[in-house]
C-alpha atoms as a PDB file:
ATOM      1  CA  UNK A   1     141.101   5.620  82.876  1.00  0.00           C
ATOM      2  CA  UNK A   2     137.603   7.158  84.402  1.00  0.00           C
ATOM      3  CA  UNK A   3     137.308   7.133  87.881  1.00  0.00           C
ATOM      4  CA  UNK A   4     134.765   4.818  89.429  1.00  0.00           C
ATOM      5  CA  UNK A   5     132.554   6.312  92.350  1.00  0.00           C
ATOM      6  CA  UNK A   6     132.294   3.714  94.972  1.00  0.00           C
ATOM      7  CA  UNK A   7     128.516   2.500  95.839  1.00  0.00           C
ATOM      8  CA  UNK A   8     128.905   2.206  99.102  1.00  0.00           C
ATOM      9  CA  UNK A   9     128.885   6.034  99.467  1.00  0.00           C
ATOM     10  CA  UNK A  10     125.636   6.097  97.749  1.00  0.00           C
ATOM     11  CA  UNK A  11     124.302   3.253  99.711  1.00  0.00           C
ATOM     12  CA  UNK A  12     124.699   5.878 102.388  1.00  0.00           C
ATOM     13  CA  UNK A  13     124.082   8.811 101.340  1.00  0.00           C
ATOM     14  CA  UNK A  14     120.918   8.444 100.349  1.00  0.00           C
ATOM     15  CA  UNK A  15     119.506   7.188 103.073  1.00  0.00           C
ATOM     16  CA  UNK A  16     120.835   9.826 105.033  1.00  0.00           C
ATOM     17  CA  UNK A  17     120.121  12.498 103.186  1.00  0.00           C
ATOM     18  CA  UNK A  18     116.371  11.156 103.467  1.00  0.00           C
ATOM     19  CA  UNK A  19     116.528  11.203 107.070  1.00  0.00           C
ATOM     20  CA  UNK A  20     117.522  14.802 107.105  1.00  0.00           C
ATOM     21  CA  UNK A  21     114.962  15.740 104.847  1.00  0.00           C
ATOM     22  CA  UNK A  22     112.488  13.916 107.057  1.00  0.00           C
ATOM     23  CA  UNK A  23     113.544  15.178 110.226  1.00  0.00           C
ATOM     24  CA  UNK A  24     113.356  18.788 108.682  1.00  0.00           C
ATOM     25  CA  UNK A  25     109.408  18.303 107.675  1.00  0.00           C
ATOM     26  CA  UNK A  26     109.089  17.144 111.301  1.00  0.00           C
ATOM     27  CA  UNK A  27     110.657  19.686 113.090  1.00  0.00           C
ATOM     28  CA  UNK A  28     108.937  22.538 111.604  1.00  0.00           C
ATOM     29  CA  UNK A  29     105.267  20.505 111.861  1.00  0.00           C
ATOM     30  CA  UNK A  30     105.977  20.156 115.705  1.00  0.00           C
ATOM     31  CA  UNK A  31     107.376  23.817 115.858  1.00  0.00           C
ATOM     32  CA  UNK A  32     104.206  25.304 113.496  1.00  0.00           C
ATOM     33  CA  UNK A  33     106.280  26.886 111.312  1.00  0.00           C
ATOM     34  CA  UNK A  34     104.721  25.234 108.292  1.00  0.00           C
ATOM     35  CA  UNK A  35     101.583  26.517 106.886  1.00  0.00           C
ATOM     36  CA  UNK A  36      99.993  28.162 110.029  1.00  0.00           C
ATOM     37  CA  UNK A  37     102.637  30.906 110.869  1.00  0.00           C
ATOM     38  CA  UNK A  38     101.639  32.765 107.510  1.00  0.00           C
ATOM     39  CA  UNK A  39      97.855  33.135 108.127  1.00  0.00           C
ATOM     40  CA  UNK A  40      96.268  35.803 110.250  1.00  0.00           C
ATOM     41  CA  UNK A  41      95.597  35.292 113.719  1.00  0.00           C
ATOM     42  CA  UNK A  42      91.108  35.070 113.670  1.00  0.00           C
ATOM     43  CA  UNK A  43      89.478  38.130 114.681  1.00  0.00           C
ATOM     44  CA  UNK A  44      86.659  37.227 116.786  1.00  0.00           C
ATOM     45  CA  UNK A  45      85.302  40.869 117.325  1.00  0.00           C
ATOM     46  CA  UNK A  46      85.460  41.818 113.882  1.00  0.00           C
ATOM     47  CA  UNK A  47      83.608  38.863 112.447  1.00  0.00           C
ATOM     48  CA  UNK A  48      80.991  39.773 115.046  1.00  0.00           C
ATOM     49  CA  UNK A  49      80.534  43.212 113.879  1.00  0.00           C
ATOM     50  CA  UNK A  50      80.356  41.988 110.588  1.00  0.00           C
ATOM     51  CA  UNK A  51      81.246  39.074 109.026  1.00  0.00           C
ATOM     52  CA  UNK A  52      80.458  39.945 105.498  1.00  0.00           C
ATOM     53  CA  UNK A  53      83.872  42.343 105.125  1.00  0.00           C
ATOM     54  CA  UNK A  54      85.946  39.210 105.781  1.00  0.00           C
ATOM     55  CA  UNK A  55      84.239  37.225 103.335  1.00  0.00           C
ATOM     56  CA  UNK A  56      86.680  34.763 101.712  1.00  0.00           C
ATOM     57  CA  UNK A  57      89.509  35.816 103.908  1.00  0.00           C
ATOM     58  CA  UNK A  58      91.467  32.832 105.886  1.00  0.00           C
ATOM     59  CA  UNK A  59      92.451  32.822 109.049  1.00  0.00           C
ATOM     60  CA  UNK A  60      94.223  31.064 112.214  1.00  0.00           C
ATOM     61  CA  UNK A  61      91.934  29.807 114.819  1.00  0.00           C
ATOM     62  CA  UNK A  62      93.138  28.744 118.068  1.00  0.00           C
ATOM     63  CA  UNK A  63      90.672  26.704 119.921  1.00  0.00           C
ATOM     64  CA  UNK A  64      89.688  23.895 122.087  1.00  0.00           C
ATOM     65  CA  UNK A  65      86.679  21.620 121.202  1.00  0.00           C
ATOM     66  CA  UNK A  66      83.637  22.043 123.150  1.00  0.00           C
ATOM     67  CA  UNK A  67      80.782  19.841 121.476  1.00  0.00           C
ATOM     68  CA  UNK A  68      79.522  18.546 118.445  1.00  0.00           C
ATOM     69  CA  UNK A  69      76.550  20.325 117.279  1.00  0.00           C
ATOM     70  CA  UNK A  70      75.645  18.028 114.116  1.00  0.00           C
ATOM     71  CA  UNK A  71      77.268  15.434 112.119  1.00  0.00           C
ATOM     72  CA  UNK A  72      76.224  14.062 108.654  1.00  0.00           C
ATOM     73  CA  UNK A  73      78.596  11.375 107.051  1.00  0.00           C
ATOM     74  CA  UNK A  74      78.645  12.859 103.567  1.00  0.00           C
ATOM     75  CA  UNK A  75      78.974  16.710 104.395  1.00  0.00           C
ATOM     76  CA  UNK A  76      80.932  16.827 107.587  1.00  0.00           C
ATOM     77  CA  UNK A  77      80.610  18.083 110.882  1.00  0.00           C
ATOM     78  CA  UNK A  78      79.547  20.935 112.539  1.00  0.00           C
ATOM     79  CA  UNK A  79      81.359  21.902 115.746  1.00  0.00           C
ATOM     80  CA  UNK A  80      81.273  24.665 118.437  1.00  0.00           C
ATOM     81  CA  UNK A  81      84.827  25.306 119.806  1.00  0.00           C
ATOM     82  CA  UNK A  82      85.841  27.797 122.472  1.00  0.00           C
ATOM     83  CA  UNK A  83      88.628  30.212 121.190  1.00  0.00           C
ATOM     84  CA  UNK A  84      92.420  30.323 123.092  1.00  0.00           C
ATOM     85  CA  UNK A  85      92.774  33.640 123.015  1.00  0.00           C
ATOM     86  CA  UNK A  86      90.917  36.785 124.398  1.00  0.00           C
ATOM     87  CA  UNK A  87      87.355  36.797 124.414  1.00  0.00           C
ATOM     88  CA  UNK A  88      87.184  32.846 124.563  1.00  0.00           C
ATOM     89  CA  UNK A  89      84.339  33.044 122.996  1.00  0.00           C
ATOM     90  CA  UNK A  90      82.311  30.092 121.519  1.00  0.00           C
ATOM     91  CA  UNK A  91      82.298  29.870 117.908  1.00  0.00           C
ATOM     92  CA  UNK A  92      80.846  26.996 115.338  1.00  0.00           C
ATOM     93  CA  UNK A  93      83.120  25.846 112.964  1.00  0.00           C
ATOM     94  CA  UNK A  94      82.103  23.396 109.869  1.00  0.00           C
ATOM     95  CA  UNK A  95      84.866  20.763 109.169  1.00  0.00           C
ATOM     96  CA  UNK A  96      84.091  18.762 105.864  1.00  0.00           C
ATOM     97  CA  UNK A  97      83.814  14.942 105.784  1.00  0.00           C
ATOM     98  CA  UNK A  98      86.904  15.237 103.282  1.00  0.00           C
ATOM     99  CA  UNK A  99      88.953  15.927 106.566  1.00  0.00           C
ATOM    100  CA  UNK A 100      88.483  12.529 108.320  1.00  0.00           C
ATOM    101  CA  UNK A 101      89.513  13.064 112.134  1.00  0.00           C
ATOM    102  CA  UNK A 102      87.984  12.220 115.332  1.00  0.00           C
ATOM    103  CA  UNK A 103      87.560  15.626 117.367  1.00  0.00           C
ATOM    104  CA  UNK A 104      87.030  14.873 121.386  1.00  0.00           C
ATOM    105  CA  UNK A 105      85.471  17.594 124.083  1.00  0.00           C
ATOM    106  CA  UNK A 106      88.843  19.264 125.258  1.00  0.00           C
ATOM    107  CA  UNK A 107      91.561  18.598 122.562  1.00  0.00           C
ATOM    108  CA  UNK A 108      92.875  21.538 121.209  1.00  0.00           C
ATOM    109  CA  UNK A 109      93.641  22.554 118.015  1.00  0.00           C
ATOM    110  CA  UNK A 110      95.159  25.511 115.027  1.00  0.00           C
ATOM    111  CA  UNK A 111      92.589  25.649 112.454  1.00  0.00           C
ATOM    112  CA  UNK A 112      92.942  27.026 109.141  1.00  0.00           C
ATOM    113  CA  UNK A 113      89.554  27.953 108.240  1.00  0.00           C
ATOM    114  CA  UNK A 114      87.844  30.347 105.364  1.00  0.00           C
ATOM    115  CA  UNK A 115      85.066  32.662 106.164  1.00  0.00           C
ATOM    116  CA  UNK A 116      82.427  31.271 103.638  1.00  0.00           C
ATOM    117  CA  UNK A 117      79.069  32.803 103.843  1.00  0.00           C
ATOM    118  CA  UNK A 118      79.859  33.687 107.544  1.00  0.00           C
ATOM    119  CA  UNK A 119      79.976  30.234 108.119  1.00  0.00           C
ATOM    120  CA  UNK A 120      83.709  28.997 109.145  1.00  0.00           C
ATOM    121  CA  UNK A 121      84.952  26.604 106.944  1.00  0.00           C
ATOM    122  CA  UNK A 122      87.614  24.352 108.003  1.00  0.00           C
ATOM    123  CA  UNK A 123      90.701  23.845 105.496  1.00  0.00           C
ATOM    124  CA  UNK A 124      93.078  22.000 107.639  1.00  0.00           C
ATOM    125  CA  UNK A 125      93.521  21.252 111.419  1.00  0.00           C
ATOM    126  CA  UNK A 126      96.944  20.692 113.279  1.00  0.00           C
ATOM    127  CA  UNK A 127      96.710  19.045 117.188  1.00  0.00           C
ATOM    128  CA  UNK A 128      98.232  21.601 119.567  1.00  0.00           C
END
């Protein structure tokens, strides 16, 4: 005679076992272990001295928002933010309507961004 495996231990270990898997994706989002700890710090000096050698490279910025410079529904929006780290320098960043998110003057932020035609290009943001 076959063994039957009682439903109630399914009935809870999938749910739990859900919650785990959930609280996992959370922990490392919150911690920035996902995604952004594998991409290069952005180098502000040497895409200064010449952008054009880090051509389709992609990078980490760390920045806080300091104005909108333009803003065009179907393209996206151009943005100058002020780096976090050493020079704090102001850079423009282009963030593509595909990434619908409201950006205010002093919210800070990881970008993941690609150097495209020395302009940088904005893959994915995360809220510091």
């Amino acid at each position: 005679m076959a063994q039957k495996t009682n439903p109630i231990l399914y009935a809870f270990l999938i749910p739990l076992t859900g919650a785990v898997i959930l609280l996992s994706v959370l922990f490392l989002k919150k911690t920035g272990l996902a995604g952004a700890g594998t991409l290069t710090p952005f180098d502000f000096t040497a895409y200064q001295q010449g952008w054009q050698s880090l051509e389709g490279n992609q990078y980490l910025v760390k920045c806080q928002i300091d104005r909108q410079i333009n803003y065009d529904k179907n393209k996206g929006r151009l943005l100058a933010v002020r780096l976090l780290a050493p020079p704090r320098e102001r850079v423009g960043v282009f963030i593509p309507s595909t990434l619908q998110r409201n950006f205010e003057t002093g919210q800070s932020y990881n970008m993941h961004v690609l150097i495209h035609e020395g302009l940088l290009r904005v893959q994915s943001v995360e809220k510091l």
